[in-house]
C-alpha atoms as a PDB file:
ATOM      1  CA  UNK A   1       0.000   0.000   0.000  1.00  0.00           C
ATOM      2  CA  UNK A   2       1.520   3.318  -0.954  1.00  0.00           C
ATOM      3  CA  UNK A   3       1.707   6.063   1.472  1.00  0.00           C
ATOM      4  CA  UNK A   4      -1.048   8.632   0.732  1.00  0.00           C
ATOM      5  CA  UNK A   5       0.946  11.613   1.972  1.00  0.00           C
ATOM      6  CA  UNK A   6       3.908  10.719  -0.051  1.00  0.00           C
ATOM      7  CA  UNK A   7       1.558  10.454  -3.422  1.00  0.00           C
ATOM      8  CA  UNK A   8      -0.252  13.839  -2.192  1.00  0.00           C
ATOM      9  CA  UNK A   9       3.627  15.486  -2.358  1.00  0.00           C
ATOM     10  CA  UNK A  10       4.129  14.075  -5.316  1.00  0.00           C
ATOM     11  CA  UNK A  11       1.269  15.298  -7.106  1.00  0.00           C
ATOM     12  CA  UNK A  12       1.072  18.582  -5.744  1.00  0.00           C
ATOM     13  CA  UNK A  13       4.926  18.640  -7.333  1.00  0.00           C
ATOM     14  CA  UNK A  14       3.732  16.837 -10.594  1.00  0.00           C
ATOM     15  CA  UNK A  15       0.504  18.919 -10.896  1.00  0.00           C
ATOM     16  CA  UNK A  16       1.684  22.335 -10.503  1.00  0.00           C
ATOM     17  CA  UNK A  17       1.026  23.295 -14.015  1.00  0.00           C
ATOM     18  CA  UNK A  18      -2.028  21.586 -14.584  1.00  0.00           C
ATOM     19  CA  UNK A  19      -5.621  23.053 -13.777  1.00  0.00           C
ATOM     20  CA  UNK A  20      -7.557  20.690 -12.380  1.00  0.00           C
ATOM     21  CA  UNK A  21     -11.489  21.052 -12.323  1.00  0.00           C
ATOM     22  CA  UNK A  22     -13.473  22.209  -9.643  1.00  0.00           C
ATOM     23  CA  UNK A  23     -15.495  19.387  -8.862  1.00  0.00           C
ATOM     24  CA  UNK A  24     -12.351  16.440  -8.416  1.00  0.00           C
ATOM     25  CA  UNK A  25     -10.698  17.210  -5.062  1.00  0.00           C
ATOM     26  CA  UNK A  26      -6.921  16.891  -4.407  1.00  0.00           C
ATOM     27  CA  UNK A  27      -8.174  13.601  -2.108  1.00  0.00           C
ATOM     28  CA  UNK A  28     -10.521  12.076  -4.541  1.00  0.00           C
ATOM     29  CA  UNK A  29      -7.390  11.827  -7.485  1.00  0.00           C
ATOM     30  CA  UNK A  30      -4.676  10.739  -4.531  1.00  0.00           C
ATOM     31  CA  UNK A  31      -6.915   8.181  -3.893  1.00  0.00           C
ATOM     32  CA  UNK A  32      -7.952   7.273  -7.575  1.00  0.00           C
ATOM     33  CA  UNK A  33      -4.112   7.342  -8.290  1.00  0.00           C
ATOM     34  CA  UNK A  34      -2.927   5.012  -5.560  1.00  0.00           C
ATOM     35  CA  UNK A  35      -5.708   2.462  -6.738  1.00  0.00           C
ATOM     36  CA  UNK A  36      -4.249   2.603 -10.053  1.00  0.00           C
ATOM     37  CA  UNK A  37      -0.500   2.488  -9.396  1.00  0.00           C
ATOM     38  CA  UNK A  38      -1.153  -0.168  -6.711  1.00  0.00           C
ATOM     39  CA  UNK A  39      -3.165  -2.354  -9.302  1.00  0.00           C
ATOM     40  CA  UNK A  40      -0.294  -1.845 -11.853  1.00  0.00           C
ATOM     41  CA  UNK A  41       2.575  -2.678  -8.856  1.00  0.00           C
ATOM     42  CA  UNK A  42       0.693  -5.969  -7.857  1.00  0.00           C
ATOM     43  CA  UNK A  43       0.631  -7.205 -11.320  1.00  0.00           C
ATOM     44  CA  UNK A  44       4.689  -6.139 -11.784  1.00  0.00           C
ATOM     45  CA  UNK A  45       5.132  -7.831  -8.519  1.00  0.00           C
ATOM     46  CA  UNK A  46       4.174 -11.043  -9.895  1.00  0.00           C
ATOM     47  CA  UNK A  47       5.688 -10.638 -13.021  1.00  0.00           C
ATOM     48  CA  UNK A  48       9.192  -9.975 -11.539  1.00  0.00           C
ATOM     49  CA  UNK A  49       8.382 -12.981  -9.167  1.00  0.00           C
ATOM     50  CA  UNK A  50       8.045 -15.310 -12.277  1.00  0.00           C
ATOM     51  CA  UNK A  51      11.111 -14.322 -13.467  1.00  0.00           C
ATOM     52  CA  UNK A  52      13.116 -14.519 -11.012  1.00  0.00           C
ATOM     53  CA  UNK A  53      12.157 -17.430  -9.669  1.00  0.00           C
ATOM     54  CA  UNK A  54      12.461 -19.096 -13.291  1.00  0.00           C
ATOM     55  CA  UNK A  55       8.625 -19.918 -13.422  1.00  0.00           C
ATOM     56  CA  UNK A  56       8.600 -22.275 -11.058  1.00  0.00           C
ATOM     57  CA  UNK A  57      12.537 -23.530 -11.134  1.00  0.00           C
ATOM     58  CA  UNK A  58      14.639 -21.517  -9.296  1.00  0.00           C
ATOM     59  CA  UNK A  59      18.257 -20.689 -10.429  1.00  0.00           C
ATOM     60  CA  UNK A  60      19.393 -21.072  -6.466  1.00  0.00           C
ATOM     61  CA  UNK A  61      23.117 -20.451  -7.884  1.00  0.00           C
ATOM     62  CA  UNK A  62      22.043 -17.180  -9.564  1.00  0.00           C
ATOM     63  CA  UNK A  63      19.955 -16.140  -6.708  1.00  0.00           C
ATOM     64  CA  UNK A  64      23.085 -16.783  -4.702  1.00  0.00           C
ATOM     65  CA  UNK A  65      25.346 -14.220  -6.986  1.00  0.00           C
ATOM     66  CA  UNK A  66      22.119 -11.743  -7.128  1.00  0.00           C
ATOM     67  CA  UNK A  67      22.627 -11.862  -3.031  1.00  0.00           C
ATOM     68  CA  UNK A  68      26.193 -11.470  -2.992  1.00  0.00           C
ATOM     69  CA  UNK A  69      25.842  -8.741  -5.594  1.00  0.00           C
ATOM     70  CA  UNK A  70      22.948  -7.108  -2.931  1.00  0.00           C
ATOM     71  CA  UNK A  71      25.508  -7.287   0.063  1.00  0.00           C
ATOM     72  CA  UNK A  72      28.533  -4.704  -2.001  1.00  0.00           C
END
């Protein structure tokens, strides 16, 4: 779940020279927004999950150099 007041920074950064209409609030597209990035970052999620678990048949010796490459 993303943090709300994070997005709200961001898109008050992002939206800063874009009108937006009287009758959508700043909450009601925060909101709207997080639903649709969080949608997106479930599906890459499990996407990234497939792959690097080799659908199914882990690589354990690549996982292994992807750690040690994590630890420098």
């Amino acid at each position: 779940m993303l943090d709300r007041k994070v997005v709200r920074e961001f898109l008050d950064e992002e939206l800063k020279e874009i009108e937006i209409p009287d009758d959508i609030t700043n909450e009601a597209i925060v909101e709207t927004f997080c639903n649709y990035v969080e949608d997106d970052y479930y599906e890459w999620l499990k996407d990234n999950f497939k792959s690097f678990f080799n659908y199914g048949k882990p690589d354990w010796q690549l996982i292994r150099e992807r750690i040690e490459e994590c630890k420098r």
